[in-house]
Protein backbone atom coordinates (compact mmCIF):
# COMPACT_ATOMS: atom_id res chain seq x y z
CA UNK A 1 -18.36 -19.98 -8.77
CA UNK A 2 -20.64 -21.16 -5.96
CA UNK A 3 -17.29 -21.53 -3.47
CA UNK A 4 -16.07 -18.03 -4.37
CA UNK A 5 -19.46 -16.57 -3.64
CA UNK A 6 -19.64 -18.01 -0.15
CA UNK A 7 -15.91 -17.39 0.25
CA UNK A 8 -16.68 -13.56 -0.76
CA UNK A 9 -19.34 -13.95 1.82
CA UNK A 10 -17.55 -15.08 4.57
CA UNK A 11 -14.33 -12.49 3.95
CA UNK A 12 -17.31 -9.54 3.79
CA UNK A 13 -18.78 -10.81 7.48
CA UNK A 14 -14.73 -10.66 8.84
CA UNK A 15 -14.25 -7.22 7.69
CA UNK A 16 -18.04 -6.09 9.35
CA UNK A 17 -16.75 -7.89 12.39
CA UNK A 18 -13.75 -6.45 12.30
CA UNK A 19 -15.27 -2.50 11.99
CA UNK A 20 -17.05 -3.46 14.85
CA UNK A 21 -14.30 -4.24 17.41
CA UNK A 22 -12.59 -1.10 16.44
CA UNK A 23 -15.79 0.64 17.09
CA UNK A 24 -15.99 -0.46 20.06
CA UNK A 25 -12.18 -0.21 21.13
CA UNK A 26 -12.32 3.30 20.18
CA UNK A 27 -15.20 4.12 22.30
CA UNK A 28 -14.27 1.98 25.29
CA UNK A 29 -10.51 3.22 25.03
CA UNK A 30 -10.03 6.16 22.95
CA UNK A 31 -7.63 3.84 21.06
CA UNK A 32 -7.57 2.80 17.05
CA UNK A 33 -5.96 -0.58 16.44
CA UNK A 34 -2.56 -0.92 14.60
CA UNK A 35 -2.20 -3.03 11.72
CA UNK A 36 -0.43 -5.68 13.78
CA UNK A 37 -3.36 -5.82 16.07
CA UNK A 38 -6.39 -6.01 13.23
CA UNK A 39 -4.18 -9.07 11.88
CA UNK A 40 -3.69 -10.95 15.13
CA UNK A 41 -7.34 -10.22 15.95
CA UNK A 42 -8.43 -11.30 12.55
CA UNK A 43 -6.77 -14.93 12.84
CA UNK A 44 -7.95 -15.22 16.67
CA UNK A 45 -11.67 -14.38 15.00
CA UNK A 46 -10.42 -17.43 12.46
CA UNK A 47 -9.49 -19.89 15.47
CA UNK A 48 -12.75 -19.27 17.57
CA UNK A 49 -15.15 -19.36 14.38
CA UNK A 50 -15.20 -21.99 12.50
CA UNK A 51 -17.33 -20.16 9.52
CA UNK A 52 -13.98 -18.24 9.20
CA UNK A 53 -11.67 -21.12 8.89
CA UNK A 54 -13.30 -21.48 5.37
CA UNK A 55 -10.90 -18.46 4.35
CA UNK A 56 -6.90 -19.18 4.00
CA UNK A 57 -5.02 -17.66 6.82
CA UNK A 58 -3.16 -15.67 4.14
CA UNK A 59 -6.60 -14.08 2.85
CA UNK A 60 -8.02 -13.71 6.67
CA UNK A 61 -4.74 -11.15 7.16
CA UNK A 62 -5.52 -9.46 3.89
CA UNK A 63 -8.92 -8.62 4.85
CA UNK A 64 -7.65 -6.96 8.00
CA UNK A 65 -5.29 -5.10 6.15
CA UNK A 66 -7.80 -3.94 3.79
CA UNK A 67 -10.04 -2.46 6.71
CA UNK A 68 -6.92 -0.54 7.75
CA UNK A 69 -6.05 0.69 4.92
CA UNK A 70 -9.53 2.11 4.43
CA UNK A 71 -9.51 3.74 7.76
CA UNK A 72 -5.91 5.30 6.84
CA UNK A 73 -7.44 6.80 3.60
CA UNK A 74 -10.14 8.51 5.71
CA UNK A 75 -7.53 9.68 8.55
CA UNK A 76 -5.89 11.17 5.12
CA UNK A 77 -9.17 12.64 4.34
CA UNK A 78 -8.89 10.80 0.99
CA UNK A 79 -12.12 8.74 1.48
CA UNK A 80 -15.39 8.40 3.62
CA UNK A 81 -15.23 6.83 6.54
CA UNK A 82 -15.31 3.15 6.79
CA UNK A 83 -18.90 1.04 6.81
CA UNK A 84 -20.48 -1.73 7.15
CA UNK A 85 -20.19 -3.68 3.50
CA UNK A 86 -22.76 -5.71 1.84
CA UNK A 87 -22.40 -9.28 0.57
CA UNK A 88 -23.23 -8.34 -3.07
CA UNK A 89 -20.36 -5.88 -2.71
CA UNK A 90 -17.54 -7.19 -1.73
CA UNK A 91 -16.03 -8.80 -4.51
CA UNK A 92 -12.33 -9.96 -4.46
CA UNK A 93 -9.73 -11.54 -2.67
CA UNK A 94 -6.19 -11.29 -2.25
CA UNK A 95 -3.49 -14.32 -1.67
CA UNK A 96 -0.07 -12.36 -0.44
CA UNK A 97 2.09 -14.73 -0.04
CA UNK A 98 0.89 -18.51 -0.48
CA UNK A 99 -2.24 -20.84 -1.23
CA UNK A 100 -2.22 -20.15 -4.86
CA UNK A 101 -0.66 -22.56 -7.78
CA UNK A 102 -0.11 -22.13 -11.55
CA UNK A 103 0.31 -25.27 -13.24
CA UNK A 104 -0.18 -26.99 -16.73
CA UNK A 105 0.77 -23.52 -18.71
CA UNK A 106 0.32 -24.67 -22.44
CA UNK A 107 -0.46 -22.28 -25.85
CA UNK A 108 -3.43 -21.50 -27.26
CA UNK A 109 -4.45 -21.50 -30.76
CA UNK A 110 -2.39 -22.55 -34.21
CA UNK A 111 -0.42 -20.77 -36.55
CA UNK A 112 -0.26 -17.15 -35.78
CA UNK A 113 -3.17 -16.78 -33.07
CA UNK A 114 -0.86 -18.29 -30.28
CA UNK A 115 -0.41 -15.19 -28.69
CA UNK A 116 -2.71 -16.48 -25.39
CA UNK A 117 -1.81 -19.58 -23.37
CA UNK A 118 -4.21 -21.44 -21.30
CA UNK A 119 -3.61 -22.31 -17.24
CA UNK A 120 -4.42 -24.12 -14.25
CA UNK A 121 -4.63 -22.08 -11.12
CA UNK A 122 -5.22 -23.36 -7.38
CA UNK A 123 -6.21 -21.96 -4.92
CA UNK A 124 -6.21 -22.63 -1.56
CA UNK A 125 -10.11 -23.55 0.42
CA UNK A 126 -11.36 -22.48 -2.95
CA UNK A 127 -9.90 -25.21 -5.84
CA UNK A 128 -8.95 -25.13 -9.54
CA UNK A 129 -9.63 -22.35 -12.24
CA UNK A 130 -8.83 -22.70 -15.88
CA UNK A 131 -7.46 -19.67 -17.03
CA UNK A 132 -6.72 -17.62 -20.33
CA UNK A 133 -3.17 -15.60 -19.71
CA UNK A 134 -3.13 -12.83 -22.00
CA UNK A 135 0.50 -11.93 -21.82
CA UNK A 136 4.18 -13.19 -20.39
CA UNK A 137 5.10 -12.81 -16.53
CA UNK A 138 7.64 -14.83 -14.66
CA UNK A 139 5.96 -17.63 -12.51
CA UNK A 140 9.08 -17.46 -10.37
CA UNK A 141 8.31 -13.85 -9.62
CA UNK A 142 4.89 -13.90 -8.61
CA UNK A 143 4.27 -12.18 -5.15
CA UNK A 144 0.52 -11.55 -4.94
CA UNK A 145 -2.54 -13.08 -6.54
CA UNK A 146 -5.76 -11.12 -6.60
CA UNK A 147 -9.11 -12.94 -7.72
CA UNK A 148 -12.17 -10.56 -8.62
CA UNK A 149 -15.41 -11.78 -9.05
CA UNK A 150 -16.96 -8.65 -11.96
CA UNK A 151 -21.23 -7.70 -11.12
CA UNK A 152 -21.49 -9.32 -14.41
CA UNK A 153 -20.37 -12.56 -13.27
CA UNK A 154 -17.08 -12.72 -15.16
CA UNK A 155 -14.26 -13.45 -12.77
CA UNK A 156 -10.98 -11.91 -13.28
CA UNK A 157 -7.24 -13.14 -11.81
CA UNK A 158 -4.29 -10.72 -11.38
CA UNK A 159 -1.43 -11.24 -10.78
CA UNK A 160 1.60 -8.85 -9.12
CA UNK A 161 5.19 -9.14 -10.16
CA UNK A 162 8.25 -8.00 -8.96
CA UNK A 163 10.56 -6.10 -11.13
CA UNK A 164 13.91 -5.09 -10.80
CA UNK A 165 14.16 -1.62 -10.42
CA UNK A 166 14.89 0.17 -13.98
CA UNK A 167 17.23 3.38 -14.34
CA UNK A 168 15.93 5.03 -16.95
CA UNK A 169 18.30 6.39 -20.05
CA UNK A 170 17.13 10.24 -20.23
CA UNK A 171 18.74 11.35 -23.79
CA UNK A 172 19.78 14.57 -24.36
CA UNK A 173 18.74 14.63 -28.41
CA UNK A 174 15.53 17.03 -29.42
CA UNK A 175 12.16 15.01 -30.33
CA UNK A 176 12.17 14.69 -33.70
CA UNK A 177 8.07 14.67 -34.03
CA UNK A 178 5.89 16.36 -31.37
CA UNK A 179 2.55 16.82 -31.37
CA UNK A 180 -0.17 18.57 -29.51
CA UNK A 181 -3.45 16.92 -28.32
CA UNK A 182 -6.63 18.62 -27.65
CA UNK A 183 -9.77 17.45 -25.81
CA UNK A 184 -12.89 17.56 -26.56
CA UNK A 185 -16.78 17.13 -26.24
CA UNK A 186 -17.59 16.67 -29.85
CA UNK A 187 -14.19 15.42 -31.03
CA UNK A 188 -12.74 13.81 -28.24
CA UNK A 189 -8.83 14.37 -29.25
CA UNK A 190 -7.78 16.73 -31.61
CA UNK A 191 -4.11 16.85 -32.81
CA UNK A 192 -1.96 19.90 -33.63
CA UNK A 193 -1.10 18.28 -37.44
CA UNK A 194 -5.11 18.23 -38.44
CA UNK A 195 -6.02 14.73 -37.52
CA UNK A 196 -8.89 14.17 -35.05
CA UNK A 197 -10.89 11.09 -33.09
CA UNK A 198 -14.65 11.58 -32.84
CA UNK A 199 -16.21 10.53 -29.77
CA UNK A 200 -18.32 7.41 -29.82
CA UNK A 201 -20.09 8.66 -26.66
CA UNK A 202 -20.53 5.04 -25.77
CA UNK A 203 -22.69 5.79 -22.40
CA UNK A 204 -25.10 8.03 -24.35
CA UNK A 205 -25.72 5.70 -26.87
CA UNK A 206 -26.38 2.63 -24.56
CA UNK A 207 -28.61 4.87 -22.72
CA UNK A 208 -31.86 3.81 -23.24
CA UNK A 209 -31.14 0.24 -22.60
CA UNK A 210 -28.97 1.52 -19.20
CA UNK A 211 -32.99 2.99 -18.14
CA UNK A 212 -34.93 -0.04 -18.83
CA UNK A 213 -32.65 -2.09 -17.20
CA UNK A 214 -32.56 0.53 -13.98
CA UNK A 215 -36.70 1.07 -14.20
CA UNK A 216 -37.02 -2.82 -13.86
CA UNK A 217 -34.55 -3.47 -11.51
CA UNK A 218 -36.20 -1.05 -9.16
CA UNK A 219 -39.37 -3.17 -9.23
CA UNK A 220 -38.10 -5.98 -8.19
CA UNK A 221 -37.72 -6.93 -4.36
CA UNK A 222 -33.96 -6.11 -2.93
CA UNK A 223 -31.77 -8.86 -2.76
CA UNK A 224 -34.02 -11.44 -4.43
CA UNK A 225 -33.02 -13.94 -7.12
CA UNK A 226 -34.84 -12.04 -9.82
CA UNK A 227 -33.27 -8.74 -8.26
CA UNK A 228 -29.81 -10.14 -8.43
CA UNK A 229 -30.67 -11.83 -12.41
CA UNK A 230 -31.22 -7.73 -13.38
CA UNK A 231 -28.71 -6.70 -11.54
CA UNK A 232 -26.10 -8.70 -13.33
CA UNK A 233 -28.01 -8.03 -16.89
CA UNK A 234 -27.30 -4.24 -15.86
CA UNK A 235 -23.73 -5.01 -14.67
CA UNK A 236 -22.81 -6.24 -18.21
CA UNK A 237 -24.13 -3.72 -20.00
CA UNK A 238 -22.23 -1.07 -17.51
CA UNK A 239 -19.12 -3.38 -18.33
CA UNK A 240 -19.54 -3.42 -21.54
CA UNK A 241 -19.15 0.35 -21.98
CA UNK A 242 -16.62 0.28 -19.77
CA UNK A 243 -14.71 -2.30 -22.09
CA UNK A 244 -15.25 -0.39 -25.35
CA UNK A 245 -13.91 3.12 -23.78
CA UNK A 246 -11.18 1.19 -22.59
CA UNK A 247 -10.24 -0.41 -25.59
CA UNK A 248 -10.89 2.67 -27.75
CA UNK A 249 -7.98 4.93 -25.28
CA UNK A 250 -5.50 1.67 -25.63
CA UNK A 251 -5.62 1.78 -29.18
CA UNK A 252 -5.39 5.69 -29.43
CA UNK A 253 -2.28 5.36 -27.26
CA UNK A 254 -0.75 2.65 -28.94
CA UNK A 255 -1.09 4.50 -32.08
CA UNK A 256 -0.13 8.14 -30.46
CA UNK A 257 3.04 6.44 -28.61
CA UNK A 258 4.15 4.87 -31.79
CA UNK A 259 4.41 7.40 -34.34
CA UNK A 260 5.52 10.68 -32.07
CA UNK A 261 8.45 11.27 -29.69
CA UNK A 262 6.42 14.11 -27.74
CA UNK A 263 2.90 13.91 -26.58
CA UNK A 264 1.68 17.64 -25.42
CA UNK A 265 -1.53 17.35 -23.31
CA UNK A 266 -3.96 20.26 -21.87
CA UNK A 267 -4.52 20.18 -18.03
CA UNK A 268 -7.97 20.35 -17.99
CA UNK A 269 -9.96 20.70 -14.42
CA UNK A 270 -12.12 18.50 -14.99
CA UNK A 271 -14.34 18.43 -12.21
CA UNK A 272 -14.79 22.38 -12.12
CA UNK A 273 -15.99 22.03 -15.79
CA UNK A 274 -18.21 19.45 -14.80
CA UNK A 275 -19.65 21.77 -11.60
CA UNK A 276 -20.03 24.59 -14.27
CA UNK A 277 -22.24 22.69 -16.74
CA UNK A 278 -25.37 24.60 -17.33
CA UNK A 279 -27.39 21.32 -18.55
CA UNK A 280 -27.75 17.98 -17.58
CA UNK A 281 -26.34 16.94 -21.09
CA UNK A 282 -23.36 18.48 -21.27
CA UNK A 283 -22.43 17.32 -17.69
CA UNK A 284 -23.04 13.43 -18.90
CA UNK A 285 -21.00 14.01 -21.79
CA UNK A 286 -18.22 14.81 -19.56
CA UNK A 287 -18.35 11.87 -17.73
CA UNK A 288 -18.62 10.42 -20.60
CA UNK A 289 -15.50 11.47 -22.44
CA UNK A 290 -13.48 10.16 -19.64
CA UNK A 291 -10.82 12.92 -19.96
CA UNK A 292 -8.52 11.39 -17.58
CA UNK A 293 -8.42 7.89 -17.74
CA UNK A 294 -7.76 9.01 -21.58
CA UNK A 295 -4.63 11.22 -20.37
């Protein structure tokens, strides 16, 4: 945990390095660096420094080409303009090519609980994780590892696969069962046949807890150890909505996708009901219902 941390660290001071030489090569000569150039410049920064050498030359590119990609996204006027990040919030790393290493894959569990399998994964200037795989990939296929260290302090590893490209069989038959779906404040789906979903409202519910946690993490002195203790107690319980809401659409999808052919769907604006709101409430429920990462 501790070498991810300072690893996180190190990759957060590259990118703030990096903002600043294109700064100052766009005031100096009107000119915005290339991809090519924020990657050579990011491993010359690596060969000069030797706090940077603690990253994998692999990651040290990745950085760079996360910095350019958030510039692109504000030239697309998709995002806010690139800034300086902060240690506490920069939070994952990405191996492209090599310096990772799955070994030691064996199953989990006995008689029918074996659907998990345990792993060792290395990786390089950082070491060995044990990790819990919770479905099949092929090793041989792996083209990207991305390690996330959560708020909460749970640490996450994903991993990108390459698939051969799919054509997919379009059928000319008629659904045979189609059903509408309606969303909702009080009753967050509501299907054309009669059957509805109430909403849990998980955010509302944990929110007393979410403004004792706030109120006493504003008391405490920024960046301090007892600041960052609340701030991860806060994280969880943050995550821990997030989790259930999550696990609530998966199910209603799984269950949706498996007993109808056709899945009709409102297209709700969202944000202009949200802008309309006449109370404070109604505009939290909204958020809370989570219309389109349900959809």
């Amino acid at each position: 945990m501790r070498v991810l941390e300072t690893q996180l660290k190190v990759a957060c001071k590259l990118y703030n390095t990096l903002l600043h030489a294109e700064k100052e090569e766009y005031e100096g000569n009107k000119h915005s660096m290339s991809k090519n150039e924020l990657r050579q410049l990011a491993l010359n920064l690596r060969k000069r420094n030797p706090e940077f050498q603690a990253l994998h030359s692999q990651v040290t590119q990745q950085v760079a080409e996360r910095f350019y990609q958030a510039r692109q996204r504000f030239f697309d006027g998709l995002a806010n303009k690139p800034r300086v990040k902060k240690p506490h919030r920069y939070l994952s790393l990405v191996y492209p090519q090599s310096g990772c290493r799955l070994s030691n894959v064996r199953v989990v569990g006995q008689g029918e609980n074996t659907d998990k399998k345990k792993a060792r994964l290395y990786l390089s200037k950082i070491g060995f994780f044990t990790l819990i795989i919770h479905r099949e990939f092929p090793l041989e296929r792996v083209c990207q590892v991305c390690i996330k260290l959560n708020p909460s302090g749970r640490i996450h590893v994903v991993f990108l696969v390459e698939e051969p490209e799919a054509q997919e069989e379009r059928s000319s038959e008629e659904p045979k069962k189609a059903v509408g779906v309606d969303l909702g404040i009080l009753r967050l789906a509501t299907l054309s046949d009669g059957r509805f979903l109430e909403n849990p409202r998980p955010l509302e519910r944990s929110l007393d807890r979410i403004r004792v946690l706030q109120r006493t993490l504003s008391r405490k002195r920024f960046l301090s150890k007892n600041w960052l203790k609340m701030k991860t107690k806060l994280a969880k319980q943050h995550e821990h909505i997030k989790d259930f809401r999550r696990d609530l659409f998966f199910k209603l999808g799984a269950l949706l996708a498996a007993e109808y052919d056709l899945l009709v769907l409102e297209d709700l604006n969202v944000q202009d009901l949200i802008q309309k709101s006449e109370t404070k409430k109604r505009k939290m429920r909204l958020y809370d219902s989570s219309f389109s990462e349900l959809r």
